[in-house]
C-alpha atoms as a PDB file:
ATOM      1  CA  UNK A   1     -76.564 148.774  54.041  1.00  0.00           C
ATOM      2  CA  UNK A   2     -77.214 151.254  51.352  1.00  0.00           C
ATOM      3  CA  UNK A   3     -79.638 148.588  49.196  1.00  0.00           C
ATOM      4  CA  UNK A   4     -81.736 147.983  52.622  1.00  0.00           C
ATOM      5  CA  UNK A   5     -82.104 151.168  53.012  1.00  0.00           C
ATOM      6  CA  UNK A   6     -83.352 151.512  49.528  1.00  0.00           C
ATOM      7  CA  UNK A   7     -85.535 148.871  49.745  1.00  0.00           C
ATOM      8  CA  UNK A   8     -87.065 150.021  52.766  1.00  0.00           C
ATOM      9  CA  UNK A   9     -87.578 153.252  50.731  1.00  0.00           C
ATOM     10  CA  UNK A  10     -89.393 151.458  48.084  1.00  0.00           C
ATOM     11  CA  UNK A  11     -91.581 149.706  50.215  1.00  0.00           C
ATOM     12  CA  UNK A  12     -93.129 152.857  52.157  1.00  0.00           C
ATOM     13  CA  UNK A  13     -93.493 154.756  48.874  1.00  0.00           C
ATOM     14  CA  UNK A  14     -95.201 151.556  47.644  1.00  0.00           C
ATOM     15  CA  UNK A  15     -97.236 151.504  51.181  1.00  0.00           C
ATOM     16  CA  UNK A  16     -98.640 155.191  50.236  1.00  0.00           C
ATOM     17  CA  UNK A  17     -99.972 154.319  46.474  1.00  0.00           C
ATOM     18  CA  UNK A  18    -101.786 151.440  47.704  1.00  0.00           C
ATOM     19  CA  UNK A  19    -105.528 151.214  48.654  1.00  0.00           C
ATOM     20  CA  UNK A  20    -105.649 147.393  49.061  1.00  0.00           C
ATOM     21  CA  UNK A  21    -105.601 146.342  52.838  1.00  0.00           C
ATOM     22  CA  UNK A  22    -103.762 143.106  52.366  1.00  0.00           C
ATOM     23  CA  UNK A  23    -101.371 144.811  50.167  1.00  0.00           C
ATOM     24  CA  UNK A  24    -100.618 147.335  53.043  1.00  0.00           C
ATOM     25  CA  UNK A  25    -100.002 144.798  55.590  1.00  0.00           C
ATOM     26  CA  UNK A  26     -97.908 142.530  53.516  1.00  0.00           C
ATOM     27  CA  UNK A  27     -96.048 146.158  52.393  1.00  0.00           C
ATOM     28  CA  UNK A  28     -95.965 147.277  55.588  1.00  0.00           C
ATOM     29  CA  UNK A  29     -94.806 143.743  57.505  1.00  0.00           C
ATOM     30  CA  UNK A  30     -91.944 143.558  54.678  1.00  0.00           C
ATOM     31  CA  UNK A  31     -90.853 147.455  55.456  1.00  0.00           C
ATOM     32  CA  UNK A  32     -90.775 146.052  59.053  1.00  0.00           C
ATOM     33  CA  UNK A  33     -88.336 143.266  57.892  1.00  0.00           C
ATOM     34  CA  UNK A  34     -85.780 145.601  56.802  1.00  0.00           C
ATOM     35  CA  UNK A  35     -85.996 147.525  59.707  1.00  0.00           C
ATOM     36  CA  UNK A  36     -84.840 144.597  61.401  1.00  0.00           C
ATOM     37  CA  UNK A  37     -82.151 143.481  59.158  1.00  0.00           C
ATOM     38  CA  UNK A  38     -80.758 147.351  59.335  1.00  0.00           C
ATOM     39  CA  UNK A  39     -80.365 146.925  62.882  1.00  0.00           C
ATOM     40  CA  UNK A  40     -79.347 143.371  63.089  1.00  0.00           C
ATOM     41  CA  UNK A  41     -75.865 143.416  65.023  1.00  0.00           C
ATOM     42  CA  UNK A  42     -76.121 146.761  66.462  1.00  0.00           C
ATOM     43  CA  UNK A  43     -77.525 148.168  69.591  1.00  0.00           C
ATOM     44  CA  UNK A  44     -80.085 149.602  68.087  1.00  0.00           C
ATOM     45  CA  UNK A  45     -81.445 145.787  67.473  1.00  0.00           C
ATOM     46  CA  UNK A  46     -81.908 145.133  71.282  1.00  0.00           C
ATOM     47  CA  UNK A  47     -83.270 149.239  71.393  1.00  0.00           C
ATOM     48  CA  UNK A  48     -86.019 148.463  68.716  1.00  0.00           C
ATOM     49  CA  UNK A  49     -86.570 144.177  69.471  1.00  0.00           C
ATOM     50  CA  UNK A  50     -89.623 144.306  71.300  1.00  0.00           C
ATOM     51  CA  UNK A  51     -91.455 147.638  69.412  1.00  0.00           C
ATOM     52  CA  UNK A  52     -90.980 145.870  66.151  1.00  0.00           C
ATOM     53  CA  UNK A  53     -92.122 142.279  66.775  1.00  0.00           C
ATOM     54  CA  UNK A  54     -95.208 144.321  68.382  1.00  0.00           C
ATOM     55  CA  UNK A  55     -95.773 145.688  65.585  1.00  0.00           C
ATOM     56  CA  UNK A  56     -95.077 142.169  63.655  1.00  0.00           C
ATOM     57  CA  UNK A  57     -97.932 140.975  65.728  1.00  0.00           C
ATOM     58  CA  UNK A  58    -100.519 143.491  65.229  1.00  0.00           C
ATOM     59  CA  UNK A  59    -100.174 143.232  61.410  1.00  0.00           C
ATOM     60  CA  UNK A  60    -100.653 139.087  62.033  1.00  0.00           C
ATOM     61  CA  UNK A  61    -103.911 139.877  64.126  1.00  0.00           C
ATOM     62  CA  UNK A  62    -105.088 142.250  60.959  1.00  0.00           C
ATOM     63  CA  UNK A  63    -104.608 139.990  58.283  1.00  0.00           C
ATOM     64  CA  UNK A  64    -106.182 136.990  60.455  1.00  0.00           C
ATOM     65  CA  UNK A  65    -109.388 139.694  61.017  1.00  0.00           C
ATOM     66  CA  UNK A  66    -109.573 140.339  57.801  1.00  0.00           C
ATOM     67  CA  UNK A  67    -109.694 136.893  56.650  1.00  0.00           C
ATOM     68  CA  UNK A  68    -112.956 136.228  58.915  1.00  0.00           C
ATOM     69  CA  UNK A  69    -115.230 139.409  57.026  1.00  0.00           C
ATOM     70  CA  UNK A  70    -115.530 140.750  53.764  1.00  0.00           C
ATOM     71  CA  UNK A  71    -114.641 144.544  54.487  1.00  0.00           C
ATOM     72  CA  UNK A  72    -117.288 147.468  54.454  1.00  0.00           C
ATOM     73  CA  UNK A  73    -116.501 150.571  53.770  1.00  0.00           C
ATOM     74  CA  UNK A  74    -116.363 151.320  57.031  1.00  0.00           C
ATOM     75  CA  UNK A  75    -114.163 148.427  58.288  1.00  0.00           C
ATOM     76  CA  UNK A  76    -111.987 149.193  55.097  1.00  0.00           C
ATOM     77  CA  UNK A  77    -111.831 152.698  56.335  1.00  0.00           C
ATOM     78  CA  UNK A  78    -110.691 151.891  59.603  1.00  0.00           C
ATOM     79  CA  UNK A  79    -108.025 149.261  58.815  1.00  0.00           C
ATOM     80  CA  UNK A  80    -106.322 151.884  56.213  1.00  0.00           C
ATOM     81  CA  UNK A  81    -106.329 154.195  59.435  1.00  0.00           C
ATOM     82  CA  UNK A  82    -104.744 151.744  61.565  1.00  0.00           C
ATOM     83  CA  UNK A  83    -102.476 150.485  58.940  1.00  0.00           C
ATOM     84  CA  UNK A  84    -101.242 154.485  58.375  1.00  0.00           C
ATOM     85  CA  UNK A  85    -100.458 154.332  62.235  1.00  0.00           C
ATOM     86  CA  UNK A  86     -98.382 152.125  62.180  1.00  0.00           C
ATOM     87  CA  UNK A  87     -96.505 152.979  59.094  1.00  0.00           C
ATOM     88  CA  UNK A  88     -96.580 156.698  61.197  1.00  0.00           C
ATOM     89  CA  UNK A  89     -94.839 154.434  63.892  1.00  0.00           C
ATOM     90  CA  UNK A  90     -91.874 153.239  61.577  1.00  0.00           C
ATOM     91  CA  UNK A  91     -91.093 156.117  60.037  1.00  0.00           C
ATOM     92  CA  UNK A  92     -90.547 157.801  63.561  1.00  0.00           C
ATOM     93  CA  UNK A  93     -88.465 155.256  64.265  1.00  0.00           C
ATOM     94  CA  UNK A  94     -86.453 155.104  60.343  1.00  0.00           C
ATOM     95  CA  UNK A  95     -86.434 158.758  61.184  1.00  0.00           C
ATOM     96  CA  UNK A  96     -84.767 158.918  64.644  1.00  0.00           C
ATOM     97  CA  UNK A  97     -81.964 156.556  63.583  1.00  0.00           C
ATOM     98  CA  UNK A  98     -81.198 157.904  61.106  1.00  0.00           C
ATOM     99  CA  UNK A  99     -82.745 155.249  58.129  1.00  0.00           C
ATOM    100  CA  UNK A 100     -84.973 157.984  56.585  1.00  0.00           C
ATOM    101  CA  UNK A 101     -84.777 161.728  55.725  1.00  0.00           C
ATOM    102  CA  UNK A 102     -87.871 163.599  56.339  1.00  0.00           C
ATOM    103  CA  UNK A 103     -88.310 165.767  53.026  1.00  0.00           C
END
């Protein structure tokens, strides 16, 4: 448990010193992953099911939009906003069960 939590760790802190977009997702996406193998077999997994493959989903639809454009600064801008959202979103949740410290 202790080495997914870890990992998890390392891929939020990786989340933050990126500035790539597909980088985020697939940092973000993977951070997702262990969230879901923490909770596998507990009742938190049935809790969190649904929020997480939502989540899943929205950083699918991202990647697929921003395969069809070359990003502007704008459209860069607002993806990195969205993408630190979400990441807001799963460190509530790391946070509440107890996954993550706040420091």
């Amino acid at each position: 448990m202790e080495s997914l939590k870890s990992g998890f760790i390392v891929l939020l802190e990786s989340f933050e010193f990126s500035s790539d977009v597909e980088e985020r997702i697939r940092l973000l996406r993977a951070a997702v992953g262990k969230l879901e193998n923490i909770f596998y077999g507990t009742e938190k997994e049935d809790v969190y099911r649904d929020v997480l493959r939502r989540l899943k989903l929205r950083l699918k639809e991202l990647r697929a939009q921003m395969g069809s454009f070359n990003l502007d600064f704008e459209e860069w801008r607002v993806m990195m906003d969205t993408l630190d959202e979400m990441r807001d979103e799963v460190e509530r949740i790391a946070v509440k069960e107890g996954v993550l410290e706040l420091q």
